[in-house]
Protein backbone atom coordinates (compact mmCIF):
# COMPACT_ATOMS: atom_id res chain seq x y z
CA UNK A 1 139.81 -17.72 35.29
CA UNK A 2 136.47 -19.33 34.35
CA UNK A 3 136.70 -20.05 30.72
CA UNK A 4 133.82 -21.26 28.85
CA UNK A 5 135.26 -22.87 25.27
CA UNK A 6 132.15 -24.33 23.74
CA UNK A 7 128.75 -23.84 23.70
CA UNK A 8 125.69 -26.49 23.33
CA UNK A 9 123.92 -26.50 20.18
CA UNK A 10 121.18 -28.43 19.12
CA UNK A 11 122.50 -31.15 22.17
CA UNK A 12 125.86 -31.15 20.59
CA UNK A 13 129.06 -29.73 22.12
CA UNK A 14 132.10 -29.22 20.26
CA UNK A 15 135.19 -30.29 22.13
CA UNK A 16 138.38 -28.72 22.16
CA UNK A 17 139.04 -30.40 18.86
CA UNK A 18 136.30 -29.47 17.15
CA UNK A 19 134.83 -33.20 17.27
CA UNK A 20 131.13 -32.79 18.64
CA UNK A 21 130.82 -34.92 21.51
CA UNK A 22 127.36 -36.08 23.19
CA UNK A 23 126.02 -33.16 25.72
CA UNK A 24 126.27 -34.61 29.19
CA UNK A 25 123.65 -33.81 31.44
CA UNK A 26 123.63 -36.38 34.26
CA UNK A 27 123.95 -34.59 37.52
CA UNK A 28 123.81 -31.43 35.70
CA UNK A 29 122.09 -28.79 37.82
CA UNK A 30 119.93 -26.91 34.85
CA UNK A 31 119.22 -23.23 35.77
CA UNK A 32 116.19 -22.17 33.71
CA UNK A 33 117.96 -18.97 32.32
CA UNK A 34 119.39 -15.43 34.16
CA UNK A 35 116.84 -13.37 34.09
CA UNK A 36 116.31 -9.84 35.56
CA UNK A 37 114.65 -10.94 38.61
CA UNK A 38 117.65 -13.49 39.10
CA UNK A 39 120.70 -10.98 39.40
CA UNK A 40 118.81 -8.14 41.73
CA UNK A 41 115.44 -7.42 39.90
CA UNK A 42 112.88 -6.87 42.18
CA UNK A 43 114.01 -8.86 45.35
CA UNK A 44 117.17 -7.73 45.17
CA UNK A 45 118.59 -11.36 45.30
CA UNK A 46 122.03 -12.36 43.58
CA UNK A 47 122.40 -15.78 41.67
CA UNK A 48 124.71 -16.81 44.24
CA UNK A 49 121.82 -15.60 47.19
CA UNK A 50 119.41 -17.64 45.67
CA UNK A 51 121.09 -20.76 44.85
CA UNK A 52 123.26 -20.84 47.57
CA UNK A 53 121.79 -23.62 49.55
CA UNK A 54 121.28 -25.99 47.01
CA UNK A 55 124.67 -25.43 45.79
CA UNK A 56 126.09 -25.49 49.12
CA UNK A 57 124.18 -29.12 49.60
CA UNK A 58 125.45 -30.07 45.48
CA UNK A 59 129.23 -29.53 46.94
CA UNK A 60 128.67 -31.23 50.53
CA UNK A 61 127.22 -34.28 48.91
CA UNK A 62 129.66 -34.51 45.61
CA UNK A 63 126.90 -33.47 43.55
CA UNK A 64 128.14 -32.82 39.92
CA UNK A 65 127.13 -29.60 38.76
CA UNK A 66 127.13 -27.80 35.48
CA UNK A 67 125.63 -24.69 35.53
CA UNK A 68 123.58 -24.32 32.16
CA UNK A 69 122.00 -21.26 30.86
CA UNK A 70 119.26 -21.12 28.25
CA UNK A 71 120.33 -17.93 26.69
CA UNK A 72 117.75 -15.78 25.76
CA UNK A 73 118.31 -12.76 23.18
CA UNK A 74 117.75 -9.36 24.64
CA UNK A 75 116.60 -11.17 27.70
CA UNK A 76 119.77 -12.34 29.29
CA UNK A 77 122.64 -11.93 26.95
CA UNK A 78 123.42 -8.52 28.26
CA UNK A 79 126.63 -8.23 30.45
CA UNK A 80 124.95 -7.86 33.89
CA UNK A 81 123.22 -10.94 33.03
CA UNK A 82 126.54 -12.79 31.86
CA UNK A 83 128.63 -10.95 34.66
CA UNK A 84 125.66 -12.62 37.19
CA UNK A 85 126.52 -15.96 35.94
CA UNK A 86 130.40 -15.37 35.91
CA UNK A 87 130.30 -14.49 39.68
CA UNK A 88 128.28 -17.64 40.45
CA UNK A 89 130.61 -19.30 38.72
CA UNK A 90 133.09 -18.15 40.99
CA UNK A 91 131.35 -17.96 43.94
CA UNK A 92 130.90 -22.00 43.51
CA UNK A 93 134.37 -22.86 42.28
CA UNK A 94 133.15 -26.91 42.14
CA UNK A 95 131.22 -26.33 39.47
CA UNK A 96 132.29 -28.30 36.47
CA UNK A 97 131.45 -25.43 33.99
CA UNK A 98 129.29 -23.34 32.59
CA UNK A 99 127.23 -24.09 28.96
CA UNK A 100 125.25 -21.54 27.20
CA UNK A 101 122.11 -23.43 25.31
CA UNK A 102 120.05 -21.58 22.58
CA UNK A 103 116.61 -21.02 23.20
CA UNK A 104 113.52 -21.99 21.41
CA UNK A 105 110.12 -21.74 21.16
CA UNK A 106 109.88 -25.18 21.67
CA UNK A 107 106.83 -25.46 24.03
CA UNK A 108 104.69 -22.62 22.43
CA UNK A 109 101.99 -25.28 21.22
CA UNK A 110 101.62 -26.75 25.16
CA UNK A 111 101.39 -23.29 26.50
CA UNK A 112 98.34 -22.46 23.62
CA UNK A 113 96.83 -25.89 24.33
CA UNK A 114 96.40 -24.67 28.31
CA UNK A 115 95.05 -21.80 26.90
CA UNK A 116 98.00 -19.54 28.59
CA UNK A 117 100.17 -16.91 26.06
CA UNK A 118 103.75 -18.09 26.02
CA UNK A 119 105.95 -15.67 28.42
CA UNK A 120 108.65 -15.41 25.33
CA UNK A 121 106.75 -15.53 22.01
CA UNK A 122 107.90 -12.30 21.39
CA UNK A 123 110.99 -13.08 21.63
CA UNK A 124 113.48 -14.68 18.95
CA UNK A 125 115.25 -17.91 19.43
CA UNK A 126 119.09 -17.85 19.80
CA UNK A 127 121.67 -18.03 17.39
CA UNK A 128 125.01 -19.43 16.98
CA UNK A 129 126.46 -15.83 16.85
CA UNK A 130 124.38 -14.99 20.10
CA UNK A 131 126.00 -17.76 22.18
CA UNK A 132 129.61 -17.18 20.66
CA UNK A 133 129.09 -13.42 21.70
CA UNK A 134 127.74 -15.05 25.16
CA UNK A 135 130.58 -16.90 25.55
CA UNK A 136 133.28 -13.97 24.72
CA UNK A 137 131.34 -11.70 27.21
CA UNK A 138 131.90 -14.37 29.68
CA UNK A 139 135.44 -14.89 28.85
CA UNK A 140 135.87 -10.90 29.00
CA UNK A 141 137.12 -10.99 25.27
């Protein structure tokens, strides 16, 4: 029912013709990533729980929202994690979407500067193949 067909990469998304487009982001609400403690870690808290009222308030006001996830690679690719973003998804049927965006180590330098360790050095940035598979495990193929 929710069909994801493209995936961000590098801040380009193909469109349904293949063309890349420019990635649209105004009025995009940007969810950091699903992690554990986002679909029922430790508080026990769905997605839809915890962004509830914001979304709720996104809808009331005519908010556009996209909801983005920075996929992660055996962080949140796994199918809880995709299934948690799926039922948000349906939970807030005015979203406009859902993109997948590849993660990178991008801010590992600021983090060493502050003299704090990066929460995800040890983890490797995403690949093309990791959002396709994102996307088919979304899309149930």
């Amino acid at each position: 029912r929710h069909k994801v067909d493209s995936a961000l990469y590098s801040g380009v998304k193909k469109s349904g013709k293949g063309e890349p487009e420019p990635a649209r982001r105004t009025g995009a609400f940007f969810f950091r990533s699903v992690l554990p403690e986002n679909f029922g870690g430790e508080s026990g808290e769905t997605l839809g729980e915890r962004y509830s009222a914001f979304l709720t308030a996104c809808e009331k006001h005519g908010t556009p929202v996209t909801l983005t996830n920075v996929l992660i690679p055996e962080v949140n690719d796994g199918k809880a994690a995709i299934a948690a973003l799926k039922a948000l998804k349906t939970a807030f049927p005015f979203t406009s979407g859902v993109e997948f965006l590849p993660f990178r180590k991008l801010c590992v330098n600021k983090y060493a500067e502050l003299g704090l360790r990066y929460p995800y050095e040890d983890k490797r940035e995403a690949t093309r193949a990791d959002l396709t598979a994102a996307i088919e495990k979304f899309n149930g193929e």
